[in-house]
Protein backbone atom coordinates (compact mmCIF):
# COMPACT_ATOMS: atom_id res chain seq x y z
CA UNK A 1 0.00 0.00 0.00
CA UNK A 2 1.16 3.53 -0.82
CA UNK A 3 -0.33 6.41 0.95
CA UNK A 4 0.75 9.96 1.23
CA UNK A 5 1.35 11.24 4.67
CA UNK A 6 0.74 15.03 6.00
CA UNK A 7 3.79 16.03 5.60
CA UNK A 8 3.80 15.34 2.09
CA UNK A 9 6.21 12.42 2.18
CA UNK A 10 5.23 8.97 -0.02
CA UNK A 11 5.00 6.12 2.23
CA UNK A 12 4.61 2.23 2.47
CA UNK A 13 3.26 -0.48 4.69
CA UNK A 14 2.50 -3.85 3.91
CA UNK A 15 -0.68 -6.34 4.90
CA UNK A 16 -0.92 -9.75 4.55
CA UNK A 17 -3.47 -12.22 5.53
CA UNK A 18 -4.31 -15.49 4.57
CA UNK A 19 -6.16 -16.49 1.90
CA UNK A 20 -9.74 -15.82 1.42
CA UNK A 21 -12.18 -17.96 1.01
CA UNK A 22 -15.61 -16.01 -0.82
CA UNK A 23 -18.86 -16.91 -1.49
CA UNK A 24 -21.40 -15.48 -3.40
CA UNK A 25 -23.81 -13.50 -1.64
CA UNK A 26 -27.39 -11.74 -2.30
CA UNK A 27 -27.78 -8.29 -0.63
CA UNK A 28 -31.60 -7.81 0.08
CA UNK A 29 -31.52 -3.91 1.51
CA UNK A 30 -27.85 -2.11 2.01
CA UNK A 31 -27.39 1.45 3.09
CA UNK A 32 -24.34 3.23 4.50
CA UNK A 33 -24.96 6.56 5.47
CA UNK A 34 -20.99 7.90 4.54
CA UNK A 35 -21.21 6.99 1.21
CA UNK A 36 -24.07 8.52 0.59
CA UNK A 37 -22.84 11.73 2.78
CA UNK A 38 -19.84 11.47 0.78
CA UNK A 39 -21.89 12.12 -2.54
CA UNK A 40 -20.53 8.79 -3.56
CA UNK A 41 -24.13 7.08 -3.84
CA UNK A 42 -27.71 7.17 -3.64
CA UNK A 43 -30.02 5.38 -1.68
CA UNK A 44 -31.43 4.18 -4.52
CA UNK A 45 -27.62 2.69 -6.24
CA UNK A 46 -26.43 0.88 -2.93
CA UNK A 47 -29.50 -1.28 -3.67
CA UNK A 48 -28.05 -2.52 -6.90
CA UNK A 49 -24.10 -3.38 -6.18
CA UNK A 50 -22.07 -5.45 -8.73
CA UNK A 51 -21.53 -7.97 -6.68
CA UNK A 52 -22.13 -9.14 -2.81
CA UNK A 53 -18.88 -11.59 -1.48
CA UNK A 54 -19.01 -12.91 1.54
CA UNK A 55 -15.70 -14.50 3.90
CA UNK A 56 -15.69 -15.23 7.17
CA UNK A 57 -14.02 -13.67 9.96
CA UNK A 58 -10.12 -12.80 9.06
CA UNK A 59 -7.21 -11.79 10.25
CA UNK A 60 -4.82 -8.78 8.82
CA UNK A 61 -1.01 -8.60 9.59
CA UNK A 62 -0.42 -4.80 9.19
CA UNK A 63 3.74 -4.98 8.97
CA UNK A 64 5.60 -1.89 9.74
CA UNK A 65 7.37 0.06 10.30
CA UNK A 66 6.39 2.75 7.30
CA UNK A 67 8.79 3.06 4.68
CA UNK A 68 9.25 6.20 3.60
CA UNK A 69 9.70 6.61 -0.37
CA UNK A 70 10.19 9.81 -1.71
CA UNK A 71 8.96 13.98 -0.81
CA UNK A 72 6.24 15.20 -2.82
């Protein structure tokens, strides 16, 4: 993952985690109030995603330290 931190500086991290095992899911009502906030969506697209995937619980190694990469 890159991200770009306050100070303008590029930086990386890495995650790993197993992998996942998906199934196909059907979504019957979804709404989530910061997307739609965000002006991302309407109340009326979360109810038609592209797809619904479903995985049970997991769990993320975040592995640091940051790396930094480069000034912006």
């Amino acid at each position: 993952m890159v991200y770009y931190q306050l100070g303008k500086d590029i930086g990386r991290y890495q995650i790993w985690h197993p992998e996942m095992k998906l199934w196909q899911g059907k979504s019957k009502k979804l709404y989530f109030e910061i997307y739609e906030r965000l002006g991302f969506l309407t109340k009326e697209e979360m109810q038609k995603p592209h797809s619904v995937l479903i995985t049970p619980e997991i769990e993320f190694d975040i592995l640091l330290p940051q790396n930094k990469l480069s000034s912006v």
